[in-house]
Protein backbone atom coordinates (compact mmCIF):
# COMPACT_ATOMS: atom_id res chain seq x y z
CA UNK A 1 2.97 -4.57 -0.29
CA UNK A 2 4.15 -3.59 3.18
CA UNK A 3 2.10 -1.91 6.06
CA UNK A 4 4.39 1.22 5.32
CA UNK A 5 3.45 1.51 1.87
CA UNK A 6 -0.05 0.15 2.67
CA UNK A 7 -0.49 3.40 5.42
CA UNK A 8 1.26 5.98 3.07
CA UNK A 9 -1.16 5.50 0.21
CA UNK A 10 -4.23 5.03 2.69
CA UNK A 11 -6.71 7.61 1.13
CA UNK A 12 -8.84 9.91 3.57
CA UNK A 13 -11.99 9.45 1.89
CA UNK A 14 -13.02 7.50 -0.97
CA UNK A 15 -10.68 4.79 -2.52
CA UNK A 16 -7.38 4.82 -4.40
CA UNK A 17 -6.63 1.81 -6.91
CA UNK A 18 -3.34 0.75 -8.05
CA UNK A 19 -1.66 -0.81 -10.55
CA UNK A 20 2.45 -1.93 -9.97
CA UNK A 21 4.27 -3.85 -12.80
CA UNK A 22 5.02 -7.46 -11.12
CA UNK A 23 7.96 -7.86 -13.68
CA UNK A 24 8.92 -4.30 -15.42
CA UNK A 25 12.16 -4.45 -17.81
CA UNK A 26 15.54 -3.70 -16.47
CA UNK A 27 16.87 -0.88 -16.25
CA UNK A 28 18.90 0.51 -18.96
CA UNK A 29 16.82 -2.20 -21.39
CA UNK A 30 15.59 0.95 -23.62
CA UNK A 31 11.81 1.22 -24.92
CA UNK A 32 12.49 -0.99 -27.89
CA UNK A 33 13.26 -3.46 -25.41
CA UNK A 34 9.84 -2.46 -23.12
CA UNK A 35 7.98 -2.23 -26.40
CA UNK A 36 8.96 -5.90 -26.92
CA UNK A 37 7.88 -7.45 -23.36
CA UNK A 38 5.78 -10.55 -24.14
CA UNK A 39 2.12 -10.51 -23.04
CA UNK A 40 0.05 -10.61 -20.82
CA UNK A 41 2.02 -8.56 -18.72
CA UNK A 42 1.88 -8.85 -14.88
CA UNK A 43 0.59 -6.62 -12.48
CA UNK A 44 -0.21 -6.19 -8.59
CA UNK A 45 -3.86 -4.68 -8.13
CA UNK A 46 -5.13 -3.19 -5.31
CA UNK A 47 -7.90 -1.22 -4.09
CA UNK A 48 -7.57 0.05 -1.01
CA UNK A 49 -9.98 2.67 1.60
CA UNK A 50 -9.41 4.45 4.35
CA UNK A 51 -10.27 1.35 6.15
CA UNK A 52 -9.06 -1.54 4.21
CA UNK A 53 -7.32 -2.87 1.23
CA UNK A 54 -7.57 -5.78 -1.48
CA UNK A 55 -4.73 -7.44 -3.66
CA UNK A 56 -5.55 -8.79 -6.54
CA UNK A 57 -3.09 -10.58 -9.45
CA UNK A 58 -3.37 -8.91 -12.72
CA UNK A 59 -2.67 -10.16 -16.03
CA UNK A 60 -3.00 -7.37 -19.16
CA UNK A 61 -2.72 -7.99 -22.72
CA UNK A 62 -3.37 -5.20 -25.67
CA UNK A 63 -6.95 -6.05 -27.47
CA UNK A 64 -8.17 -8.21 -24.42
CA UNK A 65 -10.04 -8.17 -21.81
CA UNK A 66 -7.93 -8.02 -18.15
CA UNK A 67 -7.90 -11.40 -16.10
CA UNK A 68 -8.12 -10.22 -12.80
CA UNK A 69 -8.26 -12.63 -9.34
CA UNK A 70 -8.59 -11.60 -6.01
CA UNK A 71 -5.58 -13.05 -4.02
CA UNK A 72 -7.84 -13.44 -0.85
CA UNK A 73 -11.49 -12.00 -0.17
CA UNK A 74 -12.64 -9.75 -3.00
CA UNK A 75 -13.36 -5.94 -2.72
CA UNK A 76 -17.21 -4.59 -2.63
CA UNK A 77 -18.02 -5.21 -6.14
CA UNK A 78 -18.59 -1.82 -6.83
CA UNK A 79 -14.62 -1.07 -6.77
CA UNK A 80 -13.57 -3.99 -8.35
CA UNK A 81 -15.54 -2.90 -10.98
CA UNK A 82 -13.59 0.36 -11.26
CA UNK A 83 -10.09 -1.50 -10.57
CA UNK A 84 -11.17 -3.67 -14.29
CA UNK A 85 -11.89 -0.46 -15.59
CA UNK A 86 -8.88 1.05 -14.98
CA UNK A 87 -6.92 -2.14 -15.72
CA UNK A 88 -8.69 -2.08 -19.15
CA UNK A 89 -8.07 1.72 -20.15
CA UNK A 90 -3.97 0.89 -19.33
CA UNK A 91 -4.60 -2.40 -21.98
CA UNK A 92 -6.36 0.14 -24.31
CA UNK A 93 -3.64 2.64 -23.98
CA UNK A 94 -0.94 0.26 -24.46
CA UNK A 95 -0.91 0.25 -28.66
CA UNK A 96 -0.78 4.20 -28.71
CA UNK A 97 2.25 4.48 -26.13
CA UNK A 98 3.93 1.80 -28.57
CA UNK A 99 3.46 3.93 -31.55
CA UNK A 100 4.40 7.12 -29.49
CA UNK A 101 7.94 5.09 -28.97
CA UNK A 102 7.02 4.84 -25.23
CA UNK A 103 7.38 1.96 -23.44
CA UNK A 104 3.55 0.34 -23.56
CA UNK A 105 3.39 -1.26 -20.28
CA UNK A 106 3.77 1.38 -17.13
CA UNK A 107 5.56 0.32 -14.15
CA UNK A 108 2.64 2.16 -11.75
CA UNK A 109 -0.49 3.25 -12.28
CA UNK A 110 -2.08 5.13 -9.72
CA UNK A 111 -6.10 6.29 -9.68
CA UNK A 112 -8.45 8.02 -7.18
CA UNK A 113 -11.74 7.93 -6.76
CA UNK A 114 -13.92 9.82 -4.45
CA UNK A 115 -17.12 9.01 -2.16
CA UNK A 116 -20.31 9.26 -4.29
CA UNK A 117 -22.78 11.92 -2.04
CA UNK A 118 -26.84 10.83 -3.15
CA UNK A 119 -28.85 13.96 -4.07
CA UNK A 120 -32.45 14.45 -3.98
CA UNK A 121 -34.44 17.01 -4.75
CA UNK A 122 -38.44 17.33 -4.41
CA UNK A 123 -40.66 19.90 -5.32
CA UNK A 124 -44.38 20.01 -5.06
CA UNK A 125 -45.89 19.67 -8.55
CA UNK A 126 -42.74 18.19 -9.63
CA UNK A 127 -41.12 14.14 -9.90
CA UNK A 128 -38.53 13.77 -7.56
CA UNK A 129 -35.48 13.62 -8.61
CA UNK A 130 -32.20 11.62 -6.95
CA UNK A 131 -28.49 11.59 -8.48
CA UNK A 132 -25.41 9.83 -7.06
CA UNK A 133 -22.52 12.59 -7.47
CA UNK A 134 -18.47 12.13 -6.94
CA UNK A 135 -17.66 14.22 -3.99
CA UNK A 136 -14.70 14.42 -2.10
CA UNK A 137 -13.63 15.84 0.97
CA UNK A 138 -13.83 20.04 1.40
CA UNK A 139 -14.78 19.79 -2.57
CA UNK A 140 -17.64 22.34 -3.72
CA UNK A 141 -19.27 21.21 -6.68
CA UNK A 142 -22.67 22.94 -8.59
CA UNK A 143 -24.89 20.25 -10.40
CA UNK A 144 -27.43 21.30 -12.13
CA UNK A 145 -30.41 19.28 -12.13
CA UNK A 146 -33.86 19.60 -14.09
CA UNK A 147 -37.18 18.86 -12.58
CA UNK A 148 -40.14 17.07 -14.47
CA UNK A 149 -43.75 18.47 -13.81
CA UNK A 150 -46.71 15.91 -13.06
CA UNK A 151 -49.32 15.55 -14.77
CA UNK A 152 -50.24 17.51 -17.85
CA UNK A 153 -48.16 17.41 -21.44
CA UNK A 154 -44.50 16.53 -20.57
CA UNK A 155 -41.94 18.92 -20.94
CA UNK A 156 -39.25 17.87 -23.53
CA UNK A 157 -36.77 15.85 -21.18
CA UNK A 158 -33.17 16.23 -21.32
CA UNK A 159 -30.67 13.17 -20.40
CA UNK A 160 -27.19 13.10 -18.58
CA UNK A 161 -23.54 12.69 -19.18
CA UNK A 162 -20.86 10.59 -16.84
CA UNK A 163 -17.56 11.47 -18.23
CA UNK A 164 -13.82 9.65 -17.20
CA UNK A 165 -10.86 10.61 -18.52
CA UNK A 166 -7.41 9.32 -18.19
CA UNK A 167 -5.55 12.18 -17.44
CA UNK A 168 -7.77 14.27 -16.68
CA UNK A 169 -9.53 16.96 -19.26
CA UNK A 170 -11.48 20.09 -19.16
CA UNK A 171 -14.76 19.28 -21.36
CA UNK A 172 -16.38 22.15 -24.04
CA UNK A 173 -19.67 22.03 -25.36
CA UNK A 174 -19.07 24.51 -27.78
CA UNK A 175 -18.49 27.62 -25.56
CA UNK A 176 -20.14 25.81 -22.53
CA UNK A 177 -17.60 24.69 -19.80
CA UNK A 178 -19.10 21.19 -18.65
CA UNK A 179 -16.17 20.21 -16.21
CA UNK A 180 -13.32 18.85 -15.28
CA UNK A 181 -13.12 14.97 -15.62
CA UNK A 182 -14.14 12.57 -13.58
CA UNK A 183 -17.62 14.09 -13.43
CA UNK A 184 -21.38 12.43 -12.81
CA UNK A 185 -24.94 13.15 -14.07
CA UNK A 186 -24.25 16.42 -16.29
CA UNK A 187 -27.87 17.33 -17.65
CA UNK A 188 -27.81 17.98 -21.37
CA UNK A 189 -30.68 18.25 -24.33
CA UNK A 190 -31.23 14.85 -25.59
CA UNK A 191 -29.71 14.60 -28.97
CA UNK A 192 -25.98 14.67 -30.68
CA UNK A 193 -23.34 16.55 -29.31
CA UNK A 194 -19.85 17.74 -30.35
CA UNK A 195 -17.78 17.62 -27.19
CA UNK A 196 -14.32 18.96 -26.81
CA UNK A 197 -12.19 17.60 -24.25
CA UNK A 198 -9.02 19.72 -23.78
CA UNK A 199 -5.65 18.54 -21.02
CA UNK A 200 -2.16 20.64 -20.84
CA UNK A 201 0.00 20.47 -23.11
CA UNK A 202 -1.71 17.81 -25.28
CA UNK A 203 -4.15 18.15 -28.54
CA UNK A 204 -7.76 18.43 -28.36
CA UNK A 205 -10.08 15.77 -28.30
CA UNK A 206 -13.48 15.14 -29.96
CA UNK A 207 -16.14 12.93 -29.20
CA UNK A 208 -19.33 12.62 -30.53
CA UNK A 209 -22.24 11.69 -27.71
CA UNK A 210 -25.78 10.73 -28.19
CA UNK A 211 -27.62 11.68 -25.18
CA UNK A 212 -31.18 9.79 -24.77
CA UNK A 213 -33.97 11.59 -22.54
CA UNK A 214 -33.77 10.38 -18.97
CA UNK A 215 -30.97 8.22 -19.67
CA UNK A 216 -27.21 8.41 -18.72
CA UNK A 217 -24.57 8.35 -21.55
CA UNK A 218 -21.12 7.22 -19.73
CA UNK A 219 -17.42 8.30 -21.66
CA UNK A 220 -14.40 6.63 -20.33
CA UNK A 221 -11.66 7.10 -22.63
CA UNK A 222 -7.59 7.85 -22.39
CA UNK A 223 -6.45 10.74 -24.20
């Protein structure tokens, strides 16, 4: 990648991660053609912050893991770990686009994440409380957090829901509005939950979440 296209996707805040099809199908060759492309298929990762950027060599194959290898020092782990994640959502994706008669493998795929801002909230009386919540720049977001009394019987404790879509979705709890994905640390009544997860001009989708008192239940799915 050159400096010019290095600068021009240079993110503000946070960290934008890419994936760019090393050897896409010519043009003209028709998605029967793309559907065909032998596997794993090739890609160019990098993550890359307002301050710095990693390349990495990417190799994706449907109903595997990706083989990822950083081409020189490695990014904090923390964003390599979301670079694999990506990478293995596209390999996920890749038998649905094929059924959809779209070409499985796409040429760029382009993600950003924001900062994560650490909350914490203390109350006398009351555990504190600390949450790590995606924020970006001029962003307003409301989280609503529950505080545990000390001492005393314990009140019935809730647990939390981290939610990733790919593209993005608005999420329903039944008539509840929980947000728009990517969102952190939702507080919900531990239990089973229907959720709703609804995106422009494409069906609804349902999931089916356990939450767990004081734990975190994490969704990362493509619609």
């Amino acid at each position: 990648m050159t400096e010019a296209e290095l600068a021009r996707l240079r993110p503000h805040d946070g960290a934008r991660f890419l994936l760019e099809r090393a050897a896409a199908p010519e043009a003209g060759a028709g998605p029967a053609i793309a559907a065909a492309a032998a596997e794993p298929v090739r890609y160019a990762g990098w993550v890359i912050t307002p301050t710095a950027a990693w390349g990495y060599a990417v190799a994706l194959a449907s109903g595997a893991e990706p083989e990822i290898a950083a081409l020189d020092a490695p990014a904090p782990p923390e964003l390599e770990k979301t670079l694999v994640m990506i990478a293995r959502l596209t390999a996920r994706a890749a038998p649905s686009r094929r059924e959809d008669g779209q070409p499985p493998w796409p040429p760029r795929v382009l993600r950003w994440r924001g900062p994560k801002v650490a909350l914490v909230v203390q109350k006398d009386g009351h555990a504190p409380l600390a949450r790590a919540v995606d924020l970006a720049a001029g962003q307003h977001r409301t989280v609503e957090l529950v505080l545990e009394k000390k001492g005393g019987a314990a009140a019935p404790r809730g647990g939390f829901l981290t939610a990733r879509t790919q593209p993005y979705s608005v999420v329903y709890l039944g008539g509840r509005r929980l947000g728009e994905t990517p969102f952190a640390a939702v507080p919900l009544p531990a239990g089973r939950h229907v959720l709703v997860f609804k995106h422009p001009g494409r069906p609804p989708v349902t999931r089916t979440v356990t939450i767990r008192a004081g734990e975190t239940t994490k969704l990362a799915f493509e619609l």
